[in-house]
Protein backbone atom coordinates (compact mmCIF):
# COMPACT_ATOMS: atom_id res chain seq x y z
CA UNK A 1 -36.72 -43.73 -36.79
CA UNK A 2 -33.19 -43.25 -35.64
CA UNK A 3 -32.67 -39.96 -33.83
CA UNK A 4 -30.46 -37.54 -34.88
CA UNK A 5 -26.87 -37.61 -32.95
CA UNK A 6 -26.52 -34.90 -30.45
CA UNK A 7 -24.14 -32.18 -31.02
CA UNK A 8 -21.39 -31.46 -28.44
CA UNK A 9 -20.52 -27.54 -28.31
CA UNK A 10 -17.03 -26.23 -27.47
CA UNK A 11 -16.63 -24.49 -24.48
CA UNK A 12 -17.65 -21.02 -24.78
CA UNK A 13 -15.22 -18.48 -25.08
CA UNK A 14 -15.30 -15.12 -22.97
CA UNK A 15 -13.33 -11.29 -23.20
CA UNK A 16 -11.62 -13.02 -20.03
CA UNK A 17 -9.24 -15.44 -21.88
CA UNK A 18 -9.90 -18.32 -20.52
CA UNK A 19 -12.38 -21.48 -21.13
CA UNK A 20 -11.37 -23.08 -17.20
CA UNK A 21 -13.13 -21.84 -14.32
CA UNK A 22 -10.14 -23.33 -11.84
CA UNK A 23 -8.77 -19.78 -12.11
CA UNK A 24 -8.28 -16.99 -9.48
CA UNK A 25 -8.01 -13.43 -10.03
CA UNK A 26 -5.67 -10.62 -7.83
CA UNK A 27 -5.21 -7.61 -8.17
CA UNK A 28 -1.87 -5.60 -10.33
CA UNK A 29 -1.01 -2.62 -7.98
CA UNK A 30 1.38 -1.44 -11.59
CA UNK A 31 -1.70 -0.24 -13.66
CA UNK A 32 -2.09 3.11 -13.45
CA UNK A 33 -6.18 3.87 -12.98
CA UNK A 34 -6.50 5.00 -16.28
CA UNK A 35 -6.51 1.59 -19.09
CA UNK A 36 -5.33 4.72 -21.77
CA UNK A 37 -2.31 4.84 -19.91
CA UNK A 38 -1.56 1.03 -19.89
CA UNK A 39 1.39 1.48 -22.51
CA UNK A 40 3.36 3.31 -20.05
CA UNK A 41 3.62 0.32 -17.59
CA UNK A 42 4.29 -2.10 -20.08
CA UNK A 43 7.79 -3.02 -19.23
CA UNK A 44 6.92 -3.77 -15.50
CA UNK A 45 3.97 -6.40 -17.24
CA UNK A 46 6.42 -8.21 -19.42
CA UNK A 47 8.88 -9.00 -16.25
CA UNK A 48 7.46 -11.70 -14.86
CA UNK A 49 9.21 -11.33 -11.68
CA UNK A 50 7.82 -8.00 -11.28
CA UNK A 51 4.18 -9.19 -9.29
CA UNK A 52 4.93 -12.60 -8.84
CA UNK A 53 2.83 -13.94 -6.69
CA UNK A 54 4.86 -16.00 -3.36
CA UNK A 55 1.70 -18.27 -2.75
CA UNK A 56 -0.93 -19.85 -4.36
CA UNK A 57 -4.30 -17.81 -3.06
CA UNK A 58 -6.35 -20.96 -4.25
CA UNK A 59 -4.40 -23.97 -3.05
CA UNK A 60 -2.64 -21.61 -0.37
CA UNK A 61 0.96 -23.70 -1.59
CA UNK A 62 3.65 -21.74 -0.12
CA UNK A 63 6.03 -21.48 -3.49
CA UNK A 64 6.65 -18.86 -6.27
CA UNK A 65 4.26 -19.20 -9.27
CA UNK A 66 5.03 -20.05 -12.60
CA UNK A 67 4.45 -17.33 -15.27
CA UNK A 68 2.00 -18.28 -17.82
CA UNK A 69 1.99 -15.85 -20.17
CA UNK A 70 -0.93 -13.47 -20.95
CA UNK A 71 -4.46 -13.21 -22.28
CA UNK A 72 -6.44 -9.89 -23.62
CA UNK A 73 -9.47 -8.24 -22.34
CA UNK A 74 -11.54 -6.10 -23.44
CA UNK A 75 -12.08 -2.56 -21.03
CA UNK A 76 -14.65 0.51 -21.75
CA UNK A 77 -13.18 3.68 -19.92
CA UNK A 78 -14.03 7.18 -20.64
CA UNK A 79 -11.22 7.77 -22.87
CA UNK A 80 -10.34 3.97 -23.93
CA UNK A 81 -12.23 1.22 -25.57
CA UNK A 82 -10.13 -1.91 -26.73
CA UNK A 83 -7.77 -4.52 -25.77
CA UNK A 84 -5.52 -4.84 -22.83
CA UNK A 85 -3.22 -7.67 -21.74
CA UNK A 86 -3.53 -8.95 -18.12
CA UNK A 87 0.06 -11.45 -16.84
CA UNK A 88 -1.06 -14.67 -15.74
CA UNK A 89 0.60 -17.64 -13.32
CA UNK A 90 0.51 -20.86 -12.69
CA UNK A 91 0.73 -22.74 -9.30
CA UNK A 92 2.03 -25.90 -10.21
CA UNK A 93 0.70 -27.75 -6.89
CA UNK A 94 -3.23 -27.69 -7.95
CA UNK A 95 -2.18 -26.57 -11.54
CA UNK A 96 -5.00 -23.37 -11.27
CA UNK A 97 -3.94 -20.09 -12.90
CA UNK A 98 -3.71 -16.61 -11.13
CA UNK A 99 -4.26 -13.75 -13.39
CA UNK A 100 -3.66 -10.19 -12.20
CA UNK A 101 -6.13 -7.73 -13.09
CA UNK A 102 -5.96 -3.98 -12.57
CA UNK A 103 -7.08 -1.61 -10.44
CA UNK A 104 -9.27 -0.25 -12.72
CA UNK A 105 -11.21 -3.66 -14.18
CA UNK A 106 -13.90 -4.96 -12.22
CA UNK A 107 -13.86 -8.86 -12.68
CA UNK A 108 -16.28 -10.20 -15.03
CA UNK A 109 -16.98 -6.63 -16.24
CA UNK A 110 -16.51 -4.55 -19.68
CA UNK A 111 -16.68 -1.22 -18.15
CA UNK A 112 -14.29 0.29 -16.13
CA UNK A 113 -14.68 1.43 -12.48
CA UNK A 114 -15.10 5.01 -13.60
CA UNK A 115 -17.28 4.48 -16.30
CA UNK A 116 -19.66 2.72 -13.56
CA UNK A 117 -19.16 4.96 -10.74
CA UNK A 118 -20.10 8.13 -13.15
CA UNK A 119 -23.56 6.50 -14.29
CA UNK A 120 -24.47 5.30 -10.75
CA UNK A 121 -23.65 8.58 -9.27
CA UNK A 122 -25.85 10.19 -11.98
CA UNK A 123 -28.62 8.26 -12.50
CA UNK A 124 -29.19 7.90 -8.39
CA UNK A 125 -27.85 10.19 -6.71
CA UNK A 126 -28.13 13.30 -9.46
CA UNK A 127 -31.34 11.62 -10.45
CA UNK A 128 -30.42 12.23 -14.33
CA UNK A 129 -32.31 9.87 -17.03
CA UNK A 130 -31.35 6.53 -18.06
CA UNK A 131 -30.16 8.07 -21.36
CA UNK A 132 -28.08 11.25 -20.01
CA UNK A 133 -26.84 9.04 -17.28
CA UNK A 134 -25.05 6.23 -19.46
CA UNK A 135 -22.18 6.42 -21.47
CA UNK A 136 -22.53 7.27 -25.35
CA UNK A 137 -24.20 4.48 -27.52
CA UNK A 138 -24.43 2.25 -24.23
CA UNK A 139 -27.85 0.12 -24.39
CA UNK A 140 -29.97 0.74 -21.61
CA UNK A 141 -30.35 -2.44 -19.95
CA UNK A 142 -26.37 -1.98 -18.94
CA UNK A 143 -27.64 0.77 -17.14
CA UNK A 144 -30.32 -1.30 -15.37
CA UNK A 145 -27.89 -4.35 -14.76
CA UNK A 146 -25.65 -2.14 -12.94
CA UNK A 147 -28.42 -0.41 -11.26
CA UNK A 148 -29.93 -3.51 -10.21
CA UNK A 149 -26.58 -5.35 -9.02
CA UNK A 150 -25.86 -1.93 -7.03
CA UNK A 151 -29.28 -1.77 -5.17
CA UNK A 152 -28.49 -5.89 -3.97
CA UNK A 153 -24.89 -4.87 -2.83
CA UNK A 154 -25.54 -1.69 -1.48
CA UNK A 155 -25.76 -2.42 2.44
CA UNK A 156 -23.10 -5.10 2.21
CA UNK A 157 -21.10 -2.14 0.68
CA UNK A 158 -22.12 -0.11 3.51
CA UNK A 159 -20.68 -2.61 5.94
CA UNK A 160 -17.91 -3.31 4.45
CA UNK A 161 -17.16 0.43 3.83
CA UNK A 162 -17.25 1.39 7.02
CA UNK A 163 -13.43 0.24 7.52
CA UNK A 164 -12.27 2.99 5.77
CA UNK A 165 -14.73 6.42 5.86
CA UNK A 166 -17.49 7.02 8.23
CA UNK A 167 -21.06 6.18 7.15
CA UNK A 168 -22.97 9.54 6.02
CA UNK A 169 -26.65 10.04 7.26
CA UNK A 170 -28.61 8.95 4.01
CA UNK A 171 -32.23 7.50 3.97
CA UNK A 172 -31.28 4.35 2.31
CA UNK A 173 -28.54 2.06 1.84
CA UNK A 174 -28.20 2.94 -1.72
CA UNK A 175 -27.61 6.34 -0.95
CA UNK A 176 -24.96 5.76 1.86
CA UNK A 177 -23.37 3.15 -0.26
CA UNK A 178 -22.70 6.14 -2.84
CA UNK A 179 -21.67 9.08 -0.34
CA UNK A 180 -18.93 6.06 1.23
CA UNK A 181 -17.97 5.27 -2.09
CA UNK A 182 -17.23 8.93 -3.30
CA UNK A 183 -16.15 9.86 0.05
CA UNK A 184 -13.30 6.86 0.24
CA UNK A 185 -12.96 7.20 -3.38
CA UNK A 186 -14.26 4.68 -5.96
CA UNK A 187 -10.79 2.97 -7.24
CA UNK A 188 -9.47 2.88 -3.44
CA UNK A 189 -12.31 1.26 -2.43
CA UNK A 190 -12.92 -1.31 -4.85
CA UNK A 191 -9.31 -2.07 -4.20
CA UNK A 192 -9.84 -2.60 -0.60
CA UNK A 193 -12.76 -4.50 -1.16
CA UNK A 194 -11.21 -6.68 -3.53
CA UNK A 195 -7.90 -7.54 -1.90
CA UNK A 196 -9.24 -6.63 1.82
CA UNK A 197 -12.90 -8.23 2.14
CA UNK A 198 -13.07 -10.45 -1.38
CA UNK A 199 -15.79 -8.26 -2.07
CA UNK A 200 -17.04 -6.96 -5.52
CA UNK A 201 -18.19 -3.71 -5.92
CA UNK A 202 -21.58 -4.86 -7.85
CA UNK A 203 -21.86 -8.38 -6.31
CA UNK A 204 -20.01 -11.31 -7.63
CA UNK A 205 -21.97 -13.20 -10.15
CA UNK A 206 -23.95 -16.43 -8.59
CA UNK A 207 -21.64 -18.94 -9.42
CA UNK A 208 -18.81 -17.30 -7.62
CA UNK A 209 -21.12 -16.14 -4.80
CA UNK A 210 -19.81 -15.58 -1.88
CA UNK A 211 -16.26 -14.83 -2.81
CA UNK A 212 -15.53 -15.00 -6.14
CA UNK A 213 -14.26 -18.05 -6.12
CA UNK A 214 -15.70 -21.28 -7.44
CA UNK A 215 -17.10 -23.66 -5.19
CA UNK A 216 -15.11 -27.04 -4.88
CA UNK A 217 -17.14 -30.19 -3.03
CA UNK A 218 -14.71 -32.75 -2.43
CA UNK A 219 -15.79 -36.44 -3.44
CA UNK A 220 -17.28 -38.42 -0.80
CA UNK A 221 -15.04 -41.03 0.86
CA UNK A 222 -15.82 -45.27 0.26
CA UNK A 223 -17.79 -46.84 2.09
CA UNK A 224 -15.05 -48.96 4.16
């Protein structure tokens, strides 16, 4: 009996534009911190010269990278659901992209930094139900993702918060983590985490663990 032949799948596609995981992400400091607003900083986007990056973060080649155009992701904010576009380079030494990503996107996540912050604030600190706590028409195991990511991050958040507001008497990390956060401000945190610390503000998924970067094992040298 001959066996059937084995299908190869394509690479799957994500919101994030790109099938490659030899990619780094930055941060755009031009977004505004609302994505509804995104039209008005359009013009900066399309010159490429605007943010271009002077080094290669990945590679750490000291030259100007090469703009490569854009891809779209998708962003849920409290007054925006849909597309936006996000500039991306190339550094021609390791040939990895750079794409920069605004303030108000959390890497490898739909919803926006204020769409999180509100639920988190209200489902643990107000203690408000699952359902009154998440968005409109949200499914309730987002709410338990980010609940569950939160609780793992929450005393490396109150570490690495510490740099910029004082920690607040709480009785738990998860607490703290949340006075810190509202105290420094969500968006100006999660930008100093992200640029200062390489830290994301729910934990970076396990692949990119510990700094959201791929890991790369070099192949072992011959045997002389």
């Amino acid at each position: 009996m001959v066996s059937p032949a084995r299908r190869t799948l394509p690479p799957r596609r994500t919101n994030l534009g790109s099938y490659s995981s030899r990619r780094q992400i930055l941060q755009c400091r031009s977004y505004t911190h609302s994505p509804a607003r995104c039209s008005s900083t359009s013009a900066k986007l399309a010159d490429p010269d605007q943010h271009r990056p002077d080094h290669c973060p990945q590679c750490r080649a000291k030259h100007p990278l090469t703009a490569h155009g854009f891809y779209t992701r998708t962003i849920v904010d409290a007054a925006f659901d849909g597309l936006i576009r996000v500039r991306r380079y190339l550094c021609e030494t390791c040939r990895r992209t750079v794409s920069l990503l605004p303030q108000f996107a959390l890497p490898y996540l739909r919803s926006s930094v204020t769409v999180i912050a509100l639920f988190l604030v209200a489902r643990l600190l107000q203690a408000k139900t699952l359902a009154d706590a998440l968005p409109p028409s949200s499914p309730y195991q987002r709410g338990q993702f980010w609940m569950r990511r939160f609780r793992a991050q929450a005393e490396a958040l109150c570490a690495a918060l510490a740099a910029l507001t004082k920690p607040a008497p709480a009785p738990n990390f998860v607490h703290r983590a949340l006075a810190m956060l509202e105290s420094s401000g969500w968006i100006s945190a999660h930008r100093f985490l992200f640029a200062g610390v390489r830290q994301h503000l729910l934990g970076w998924p396990r692949s990119l663990v510990p700094d959201g970067r791929r890991a790369a094992i070099a192949p072992a040298a011959a045997n002389a």
